[in-house]
C-alpha atoms as a PDB file:
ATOM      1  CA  UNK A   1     125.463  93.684  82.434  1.00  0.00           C
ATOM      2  CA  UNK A   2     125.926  94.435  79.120  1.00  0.00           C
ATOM      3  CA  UNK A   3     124.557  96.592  76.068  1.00  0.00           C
ATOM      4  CA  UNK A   4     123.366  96.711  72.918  1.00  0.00           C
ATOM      5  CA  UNK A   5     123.305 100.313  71.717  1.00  0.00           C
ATOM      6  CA  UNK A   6     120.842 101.972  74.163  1.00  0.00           C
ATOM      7  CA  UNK A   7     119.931  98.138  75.259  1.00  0.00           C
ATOM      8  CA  UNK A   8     120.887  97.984  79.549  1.00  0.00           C
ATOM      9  CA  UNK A   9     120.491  93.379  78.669  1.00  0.00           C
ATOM     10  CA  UNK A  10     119.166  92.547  82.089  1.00  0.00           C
ATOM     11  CA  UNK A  11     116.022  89.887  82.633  1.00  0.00           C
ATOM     12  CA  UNK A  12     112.551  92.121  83.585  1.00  0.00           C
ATOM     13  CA  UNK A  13     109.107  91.506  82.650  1.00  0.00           C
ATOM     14  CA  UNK A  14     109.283  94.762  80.826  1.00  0.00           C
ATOM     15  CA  UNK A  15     112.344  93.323  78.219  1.00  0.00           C
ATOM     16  CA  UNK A  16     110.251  90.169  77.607  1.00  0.00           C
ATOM     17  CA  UNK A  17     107.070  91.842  76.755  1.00  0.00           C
ATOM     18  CA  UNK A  18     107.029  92.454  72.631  1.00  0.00           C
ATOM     19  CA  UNK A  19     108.121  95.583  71.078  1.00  0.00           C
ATOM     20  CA  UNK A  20     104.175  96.352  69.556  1.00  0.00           C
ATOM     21  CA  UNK A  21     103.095  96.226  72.847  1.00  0.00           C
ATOM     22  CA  UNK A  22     105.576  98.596  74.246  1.00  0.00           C
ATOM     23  CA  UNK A  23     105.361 101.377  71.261  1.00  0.00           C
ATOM     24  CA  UNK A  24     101.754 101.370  72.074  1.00  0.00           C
ATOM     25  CA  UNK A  25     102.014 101.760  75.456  1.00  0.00           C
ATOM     26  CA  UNK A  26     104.681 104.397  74.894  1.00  0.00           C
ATOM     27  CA  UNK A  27     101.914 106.161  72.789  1.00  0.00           C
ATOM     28  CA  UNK A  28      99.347 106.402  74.771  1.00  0.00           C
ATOM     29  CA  UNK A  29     100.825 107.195  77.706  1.00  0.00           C
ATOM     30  CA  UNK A  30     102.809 110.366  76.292  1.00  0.00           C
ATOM     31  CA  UNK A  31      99.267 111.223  74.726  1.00  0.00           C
ATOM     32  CA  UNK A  32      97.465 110.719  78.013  1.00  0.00           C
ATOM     33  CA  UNK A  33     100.398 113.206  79.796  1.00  0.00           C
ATOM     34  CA  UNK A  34     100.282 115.724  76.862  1.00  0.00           C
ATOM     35  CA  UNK A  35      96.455 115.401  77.165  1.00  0.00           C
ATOM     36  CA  UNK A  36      96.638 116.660  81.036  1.00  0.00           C
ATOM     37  CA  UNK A  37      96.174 120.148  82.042  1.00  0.00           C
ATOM     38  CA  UNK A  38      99.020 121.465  83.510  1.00  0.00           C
ATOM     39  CA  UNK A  39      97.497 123.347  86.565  1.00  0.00           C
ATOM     40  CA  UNK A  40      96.510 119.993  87.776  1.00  0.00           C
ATOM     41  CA  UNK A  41      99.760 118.853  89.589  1.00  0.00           C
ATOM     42  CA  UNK A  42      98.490 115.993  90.924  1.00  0.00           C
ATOM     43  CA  UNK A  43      98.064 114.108  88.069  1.00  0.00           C
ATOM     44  CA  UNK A  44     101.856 114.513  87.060  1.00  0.00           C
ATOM     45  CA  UNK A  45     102.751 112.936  90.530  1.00  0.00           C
ATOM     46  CA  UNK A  46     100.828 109.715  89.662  1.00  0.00           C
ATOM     47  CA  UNK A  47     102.280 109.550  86.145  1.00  0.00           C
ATOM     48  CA  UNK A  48     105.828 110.013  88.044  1.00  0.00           C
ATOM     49  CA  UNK A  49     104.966 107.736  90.533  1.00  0.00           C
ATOM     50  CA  UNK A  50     103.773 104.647  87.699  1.00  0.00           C
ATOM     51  CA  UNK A  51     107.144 105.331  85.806  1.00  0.00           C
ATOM     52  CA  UNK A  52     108.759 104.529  88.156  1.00  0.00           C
ATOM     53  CA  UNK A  53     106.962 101.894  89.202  1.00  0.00           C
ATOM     54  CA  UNK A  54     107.869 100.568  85.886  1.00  0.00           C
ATOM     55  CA  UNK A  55     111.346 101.316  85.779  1.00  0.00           C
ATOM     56  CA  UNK A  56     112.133  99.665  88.910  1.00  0.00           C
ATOM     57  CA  UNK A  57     109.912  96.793  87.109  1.00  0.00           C
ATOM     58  CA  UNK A  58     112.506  96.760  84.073  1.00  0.00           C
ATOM     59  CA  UNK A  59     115.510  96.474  86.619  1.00  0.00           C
ATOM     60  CA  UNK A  60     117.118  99.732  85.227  1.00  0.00           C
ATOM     61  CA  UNK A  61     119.897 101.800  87.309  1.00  0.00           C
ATOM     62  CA  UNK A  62     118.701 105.462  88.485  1.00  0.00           C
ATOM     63  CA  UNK A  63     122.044 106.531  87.714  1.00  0.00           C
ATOM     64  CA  UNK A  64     121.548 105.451  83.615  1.00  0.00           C
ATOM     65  CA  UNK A  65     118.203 106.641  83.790  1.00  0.00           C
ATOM     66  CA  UNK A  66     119.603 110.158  85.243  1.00  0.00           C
ATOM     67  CA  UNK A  67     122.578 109.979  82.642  1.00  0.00           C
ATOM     68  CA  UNK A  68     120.348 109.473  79.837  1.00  0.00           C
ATOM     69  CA  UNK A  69     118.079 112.402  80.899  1.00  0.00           C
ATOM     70  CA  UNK A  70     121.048 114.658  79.969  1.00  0.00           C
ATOM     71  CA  UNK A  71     119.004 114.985  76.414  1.00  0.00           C
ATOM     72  CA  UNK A  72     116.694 117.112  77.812  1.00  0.00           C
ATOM     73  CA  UNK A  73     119.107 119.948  78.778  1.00  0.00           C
ATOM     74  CA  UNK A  74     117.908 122.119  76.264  1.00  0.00           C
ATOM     75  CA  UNK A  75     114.163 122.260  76.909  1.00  0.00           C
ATOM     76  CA  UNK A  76     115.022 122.857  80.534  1.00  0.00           C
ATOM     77  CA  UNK A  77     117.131 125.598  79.616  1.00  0.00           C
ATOM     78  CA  UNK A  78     114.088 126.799  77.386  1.00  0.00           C
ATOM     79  CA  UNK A  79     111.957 125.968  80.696  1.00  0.00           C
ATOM     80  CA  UNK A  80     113.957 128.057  83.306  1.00  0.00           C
ATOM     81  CA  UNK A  81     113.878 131.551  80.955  1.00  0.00           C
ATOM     82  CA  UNK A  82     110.307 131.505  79.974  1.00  0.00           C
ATOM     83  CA  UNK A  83     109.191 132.899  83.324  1.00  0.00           C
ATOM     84  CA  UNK A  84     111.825 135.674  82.915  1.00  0.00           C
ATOM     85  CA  UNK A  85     110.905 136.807  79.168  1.00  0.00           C
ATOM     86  CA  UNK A  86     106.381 135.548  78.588  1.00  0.00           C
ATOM     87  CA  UNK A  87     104.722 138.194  78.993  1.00  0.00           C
ATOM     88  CA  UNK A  88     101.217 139.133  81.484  1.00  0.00           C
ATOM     89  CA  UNK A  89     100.835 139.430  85.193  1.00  0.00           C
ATOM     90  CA  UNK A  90     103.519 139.486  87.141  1.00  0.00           C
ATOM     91  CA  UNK A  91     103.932 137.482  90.171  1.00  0.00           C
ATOM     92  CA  UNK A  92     106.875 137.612  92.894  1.00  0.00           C
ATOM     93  CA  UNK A  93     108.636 134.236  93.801  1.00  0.00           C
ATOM     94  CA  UNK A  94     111.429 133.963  96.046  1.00  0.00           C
ATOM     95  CA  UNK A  95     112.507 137.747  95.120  1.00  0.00           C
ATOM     96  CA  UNK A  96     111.883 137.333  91.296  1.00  0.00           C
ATOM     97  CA  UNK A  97     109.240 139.219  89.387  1.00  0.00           C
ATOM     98  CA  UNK A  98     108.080 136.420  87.453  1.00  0.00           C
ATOM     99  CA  UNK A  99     105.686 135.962  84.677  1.00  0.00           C
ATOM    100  CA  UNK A 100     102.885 133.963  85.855  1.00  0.00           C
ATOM    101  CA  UNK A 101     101.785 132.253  82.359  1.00  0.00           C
ATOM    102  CA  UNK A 102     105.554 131.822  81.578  1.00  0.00           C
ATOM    103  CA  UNK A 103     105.898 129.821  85.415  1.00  0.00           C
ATOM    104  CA  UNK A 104     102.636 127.372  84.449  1.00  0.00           C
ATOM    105  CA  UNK A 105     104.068 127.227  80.771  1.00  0.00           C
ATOM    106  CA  UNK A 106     107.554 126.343  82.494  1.00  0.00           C
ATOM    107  CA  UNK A 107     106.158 123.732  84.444  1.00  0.00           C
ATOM    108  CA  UNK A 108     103.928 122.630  81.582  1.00  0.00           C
ATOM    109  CA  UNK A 109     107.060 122.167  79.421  1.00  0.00           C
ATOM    110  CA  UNK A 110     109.168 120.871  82.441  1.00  0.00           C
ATOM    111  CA  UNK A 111     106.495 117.918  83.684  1.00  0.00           C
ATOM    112  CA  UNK A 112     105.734 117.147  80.360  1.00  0.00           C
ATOM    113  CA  UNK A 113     108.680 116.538  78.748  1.00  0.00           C
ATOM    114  CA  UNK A 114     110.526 114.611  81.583  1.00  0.00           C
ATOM    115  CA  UNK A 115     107.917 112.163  81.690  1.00  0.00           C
ATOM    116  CA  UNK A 116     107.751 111.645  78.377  1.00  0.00           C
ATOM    117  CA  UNK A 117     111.677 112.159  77.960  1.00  0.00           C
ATOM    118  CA  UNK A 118     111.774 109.262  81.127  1.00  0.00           C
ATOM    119  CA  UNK A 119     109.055 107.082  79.135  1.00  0.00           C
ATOM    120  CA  UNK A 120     111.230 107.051  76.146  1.00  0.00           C
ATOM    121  CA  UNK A 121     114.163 105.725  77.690  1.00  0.00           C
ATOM    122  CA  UNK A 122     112.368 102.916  78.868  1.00  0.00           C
ATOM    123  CA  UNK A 123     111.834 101.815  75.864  1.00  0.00           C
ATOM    124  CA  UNK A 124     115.166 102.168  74.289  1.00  0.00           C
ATOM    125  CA  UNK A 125     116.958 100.363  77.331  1.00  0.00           C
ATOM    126  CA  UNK A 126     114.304  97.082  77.257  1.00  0.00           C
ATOM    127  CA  UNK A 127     114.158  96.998  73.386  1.00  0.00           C
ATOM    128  CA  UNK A 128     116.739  96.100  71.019  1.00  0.00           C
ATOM    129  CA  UNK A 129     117.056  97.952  67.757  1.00  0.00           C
ATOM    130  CA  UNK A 130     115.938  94.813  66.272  1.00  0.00           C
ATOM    131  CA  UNK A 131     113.434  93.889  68.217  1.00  0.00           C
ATOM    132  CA  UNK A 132     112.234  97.274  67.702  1.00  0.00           C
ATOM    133  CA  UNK A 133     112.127  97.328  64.433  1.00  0.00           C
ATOM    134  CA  UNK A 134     109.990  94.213  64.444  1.00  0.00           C
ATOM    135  CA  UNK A 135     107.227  95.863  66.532  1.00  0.00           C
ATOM    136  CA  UNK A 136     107.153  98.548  64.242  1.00  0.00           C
ATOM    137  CA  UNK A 137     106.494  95.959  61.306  1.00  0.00           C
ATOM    138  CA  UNK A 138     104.035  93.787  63.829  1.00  0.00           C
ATOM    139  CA  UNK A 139     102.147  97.645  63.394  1.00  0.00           C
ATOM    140  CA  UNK A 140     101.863  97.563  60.132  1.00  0.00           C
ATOM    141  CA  UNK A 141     104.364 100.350  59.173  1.00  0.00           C
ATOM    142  CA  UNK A 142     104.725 100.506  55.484  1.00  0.00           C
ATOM    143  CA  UNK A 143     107.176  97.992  54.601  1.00  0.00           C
ATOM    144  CA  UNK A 144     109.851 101.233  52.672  1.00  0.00           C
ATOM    145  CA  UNK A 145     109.821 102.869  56.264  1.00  0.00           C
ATOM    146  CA  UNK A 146     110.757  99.770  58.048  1.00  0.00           C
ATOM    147  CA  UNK A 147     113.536  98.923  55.624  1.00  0.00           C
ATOM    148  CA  UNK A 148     114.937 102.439  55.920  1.00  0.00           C
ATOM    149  CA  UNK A 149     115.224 102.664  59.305  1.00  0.00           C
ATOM    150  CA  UNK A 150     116.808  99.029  59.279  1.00  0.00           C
ATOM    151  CA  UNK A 151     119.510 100.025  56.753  1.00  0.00           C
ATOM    152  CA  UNK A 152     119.549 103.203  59.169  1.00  0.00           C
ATOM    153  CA  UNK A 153     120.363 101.185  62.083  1.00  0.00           C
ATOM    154  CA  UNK A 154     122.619  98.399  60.989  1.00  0.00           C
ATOM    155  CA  UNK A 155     124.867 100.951  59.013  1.00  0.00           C
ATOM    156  CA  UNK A 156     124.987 103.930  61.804  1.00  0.00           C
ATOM    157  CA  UNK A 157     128.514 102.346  63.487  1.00  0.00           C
ATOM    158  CA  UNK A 158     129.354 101.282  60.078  1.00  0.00           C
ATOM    159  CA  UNK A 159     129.334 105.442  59.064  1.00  0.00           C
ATOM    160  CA  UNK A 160     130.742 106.244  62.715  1.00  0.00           C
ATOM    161  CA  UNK A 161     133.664 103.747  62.723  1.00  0.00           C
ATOM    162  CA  UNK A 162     134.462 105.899  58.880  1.00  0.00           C
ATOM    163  CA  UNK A 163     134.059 108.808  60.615  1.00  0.00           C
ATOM    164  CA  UNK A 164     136.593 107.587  63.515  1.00  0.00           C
ATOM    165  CA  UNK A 165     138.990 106.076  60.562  1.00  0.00           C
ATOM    166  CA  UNK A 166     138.915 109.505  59.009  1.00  0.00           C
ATOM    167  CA  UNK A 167     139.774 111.572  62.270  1.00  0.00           C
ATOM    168  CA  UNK A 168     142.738 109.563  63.329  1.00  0.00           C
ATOM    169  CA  UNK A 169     144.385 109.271  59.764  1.00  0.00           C
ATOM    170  CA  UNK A 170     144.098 112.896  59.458  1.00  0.00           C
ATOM    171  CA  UNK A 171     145.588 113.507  62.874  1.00  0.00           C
ATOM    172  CA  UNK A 172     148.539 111.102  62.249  1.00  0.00           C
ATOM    173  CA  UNK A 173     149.017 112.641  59.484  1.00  0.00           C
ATOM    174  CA  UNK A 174     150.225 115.660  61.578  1.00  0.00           C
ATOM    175  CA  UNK A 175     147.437 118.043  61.345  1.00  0.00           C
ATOM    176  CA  UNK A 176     147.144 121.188  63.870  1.00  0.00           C
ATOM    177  CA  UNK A 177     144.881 123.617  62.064  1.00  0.00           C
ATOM    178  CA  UNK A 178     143.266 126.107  64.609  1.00  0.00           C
ATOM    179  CA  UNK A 179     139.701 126.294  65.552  1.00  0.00           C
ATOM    180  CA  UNK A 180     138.522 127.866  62.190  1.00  0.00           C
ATOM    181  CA  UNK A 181     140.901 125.017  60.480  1.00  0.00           C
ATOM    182  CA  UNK A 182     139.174 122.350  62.211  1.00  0.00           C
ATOM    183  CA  UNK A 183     135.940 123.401  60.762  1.00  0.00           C
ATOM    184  CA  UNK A 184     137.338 123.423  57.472  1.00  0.00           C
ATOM    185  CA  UNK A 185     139.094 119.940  57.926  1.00  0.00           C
ATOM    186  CA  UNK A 186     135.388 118.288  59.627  1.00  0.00           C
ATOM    187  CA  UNK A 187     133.327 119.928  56.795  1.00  0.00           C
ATOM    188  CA  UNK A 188     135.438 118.308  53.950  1.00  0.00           C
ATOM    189  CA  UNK A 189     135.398 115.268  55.799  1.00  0.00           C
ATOM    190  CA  UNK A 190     131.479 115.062  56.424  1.00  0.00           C
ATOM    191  CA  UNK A 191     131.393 115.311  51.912  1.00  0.00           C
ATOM    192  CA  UNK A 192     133.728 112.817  51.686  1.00  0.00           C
ATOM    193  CA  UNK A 193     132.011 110.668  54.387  1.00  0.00           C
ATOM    194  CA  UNK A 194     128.977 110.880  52.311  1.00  0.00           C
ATOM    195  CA  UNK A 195     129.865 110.204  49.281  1.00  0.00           C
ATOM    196  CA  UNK A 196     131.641 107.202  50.441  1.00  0.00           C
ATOM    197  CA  UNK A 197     128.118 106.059  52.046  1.00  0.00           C
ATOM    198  CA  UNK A 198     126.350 106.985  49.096  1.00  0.00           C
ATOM    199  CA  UNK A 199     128.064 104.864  46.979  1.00  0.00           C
ATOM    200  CA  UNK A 200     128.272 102.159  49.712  1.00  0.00           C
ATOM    201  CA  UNK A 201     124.413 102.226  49.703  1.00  0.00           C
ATOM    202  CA  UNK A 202     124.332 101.886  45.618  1.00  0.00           C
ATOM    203  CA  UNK A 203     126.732  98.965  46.137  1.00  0.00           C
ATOM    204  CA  UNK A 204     124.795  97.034  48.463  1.00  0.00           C
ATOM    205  CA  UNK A 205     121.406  97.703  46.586  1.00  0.00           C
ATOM    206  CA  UNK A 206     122.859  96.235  43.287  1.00  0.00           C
ATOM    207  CA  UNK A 207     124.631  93.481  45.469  1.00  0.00           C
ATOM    208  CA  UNK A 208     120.756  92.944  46.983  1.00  0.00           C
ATOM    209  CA  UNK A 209     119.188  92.807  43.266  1.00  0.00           C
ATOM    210  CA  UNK A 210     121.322  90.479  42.026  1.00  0.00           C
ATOM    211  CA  UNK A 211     120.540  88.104  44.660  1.00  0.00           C
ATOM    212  CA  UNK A 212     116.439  88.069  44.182  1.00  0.00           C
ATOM    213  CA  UNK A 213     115.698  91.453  45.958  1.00  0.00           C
ATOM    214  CA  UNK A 214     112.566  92.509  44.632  1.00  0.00           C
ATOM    215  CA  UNK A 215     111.617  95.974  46.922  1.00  0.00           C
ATOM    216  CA  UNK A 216     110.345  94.097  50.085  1.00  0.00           C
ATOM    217  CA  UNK A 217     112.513  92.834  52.848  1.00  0.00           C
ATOM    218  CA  UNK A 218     111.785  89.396  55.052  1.00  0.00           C
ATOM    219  CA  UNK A 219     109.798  89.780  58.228  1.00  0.00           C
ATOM    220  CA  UNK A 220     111.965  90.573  60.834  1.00  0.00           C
ATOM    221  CA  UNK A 221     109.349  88.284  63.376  1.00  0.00           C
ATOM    222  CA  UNK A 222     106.218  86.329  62.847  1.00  0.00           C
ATOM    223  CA  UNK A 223     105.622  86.254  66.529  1.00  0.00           C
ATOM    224  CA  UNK A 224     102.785  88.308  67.732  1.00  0.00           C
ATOM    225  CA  UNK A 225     101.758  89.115  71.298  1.00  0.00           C
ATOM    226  CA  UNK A 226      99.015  87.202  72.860  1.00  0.00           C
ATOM    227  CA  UNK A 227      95.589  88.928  74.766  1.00  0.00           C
ATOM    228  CA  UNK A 228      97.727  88.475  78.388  1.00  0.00           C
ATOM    229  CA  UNK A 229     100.256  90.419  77.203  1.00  0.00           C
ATOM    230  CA  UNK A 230      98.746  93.582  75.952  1.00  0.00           C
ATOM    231  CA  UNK A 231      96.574  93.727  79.249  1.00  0.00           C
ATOM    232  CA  UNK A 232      99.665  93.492  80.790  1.00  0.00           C
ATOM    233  CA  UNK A 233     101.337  95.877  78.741  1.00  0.00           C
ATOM    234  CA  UNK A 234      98.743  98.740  78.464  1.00  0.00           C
ATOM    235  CA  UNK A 235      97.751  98.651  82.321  1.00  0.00           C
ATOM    236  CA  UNK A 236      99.765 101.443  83.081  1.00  0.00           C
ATOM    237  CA  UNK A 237      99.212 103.384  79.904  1.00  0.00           C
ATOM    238  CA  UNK A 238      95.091 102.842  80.718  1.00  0.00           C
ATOM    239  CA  UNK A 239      95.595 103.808  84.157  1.00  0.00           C
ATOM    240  CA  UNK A 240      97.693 107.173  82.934  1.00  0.00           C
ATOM    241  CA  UNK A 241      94.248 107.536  80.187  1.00  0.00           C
ATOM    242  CA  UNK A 242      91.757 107.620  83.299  1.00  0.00           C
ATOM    243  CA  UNK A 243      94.345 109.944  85.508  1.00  0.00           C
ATOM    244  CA  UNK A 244      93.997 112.426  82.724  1.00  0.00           C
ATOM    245  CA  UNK A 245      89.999 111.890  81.665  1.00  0.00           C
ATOM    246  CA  UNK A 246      89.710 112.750  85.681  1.00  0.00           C
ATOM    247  CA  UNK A 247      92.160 115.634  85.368  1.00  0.00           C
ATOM    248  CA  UNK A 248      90.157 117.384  82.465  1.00  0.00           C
ATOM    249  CA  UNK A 249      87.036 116.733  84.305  1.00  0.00           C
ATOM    250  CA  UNK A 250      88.191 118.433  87.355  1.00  0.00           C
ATOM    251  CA  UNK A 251      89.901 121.203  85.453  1.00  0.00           C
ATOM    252  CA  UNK A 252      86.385 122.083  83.965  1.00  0.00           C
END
């Protein structure tokens, strides 16, 4: 198995189906889980239930899935303290005097953001950059956008392998400055990095003009996605839209 940046290259339905069809999906179904009460757990065990429905579809190890999920530290950190420090009626669980808006805002944030933390990696380990990129243009994102985040992706291990270059020239070099030192020694290094890309990017924009470049880039594809596979791609996303139409009409 190999990778392609965030790319786990294994054959699933979910890798074939087109990039458009997946952003879409991806949107709707973070929209139809934002959309959802949060006092109505059961709708947040069916969402869990049809991701992973679809990442055992897409062929995808639990333990990259669970390794990836490291991103959401922070918001769980935020999730785990706002019982301790909202504010209102006070409730007592397992010993604790705990807010009881900041334990449904916890598990608001929690639910919420896993799914839709879980939802995104999906997407980044069945899509190529690429490929992505293409979907996004299939969309009909302005063209500027789409060539920026293009340039953005094909030159991000360009910048990081400069980065790398720069670290272990300045270590062979000898260098042992403390703590405060290194700061010193990573902040000069982060101007010199960019001025190096910025007059990388001038170089290849004048090296682009003078052969025809006229502001808009090729079309990364000209291959759209057929009626069979939007039905196919959107059937869970649908199904998570009627979960949470049900969910607001219970919570009424």
């Amino acid at each position: 198995m190999s990778g392609d940046g965030l790319l786990v290259a294994v054959d699933s339905p979910v890798h074939r189906m087109p990039a458009q069809v997946k952003l879409v999906a991806l949107f709707v179904f973070v929209l139809a889980v934002v959309s959802t009460p949060a006092a109505i757990f059961w709708a947040f065990g069916v969402y869990g239930g049809l991701l992973v429905g679809a990442v055992v579809a897409a062929k995808l190890p639990a333990a990259v899935v669970l390794r990836r999920l490291a991103v959401e530290t922070p918001f769980l950190v935020f999730a785990l303290l706002l019982p301790f420090v909202a504010a209102g009626p006070r409730i007592d669980v397992l010993g604790l005097h705990l807010s009881a808006s900041g334990v449904l805002g916890a598990w608001n944030v929690l639910a919420k953001g896993t799914l839709g933390v879980v939802a995104a990696i999906l997407l980044s380990a069945t899509t190529a950059p690429r490929d992505l990129l293409a979907g996004l243009e299939r969309l009909r994102l302005p063209a500027t956008l789409v060539a920026i985040l293009s340039f953005m992706v094909r030159y991000l291990s360009v910048v990081s392998d400069d980065l790398h270059r720069m670290r272990v020239a300045r270590e062979s070099r000898g260098y042992t400055g403390g703590r405060a030192g290194h700061l010193k020694a990573v902040a000069w290094g982060v101007g010199s990095l960019f001025v190096r890309s910025f007059e990388r990017g001038e170089r290849v924009h004048l090296a682009m003009r003078s052969r025809g470049y006229t502001g808009r880039m090729p079309l990364l594809s000209a291959e759209g996605a057929s009626s069979a596979q939007w039905i196919e791609g959107l059937a869970v996303s649908l199904l998570a839209v009627a979960i949470a139409v049900a969910a607001r009409v219970v919570a009424l």
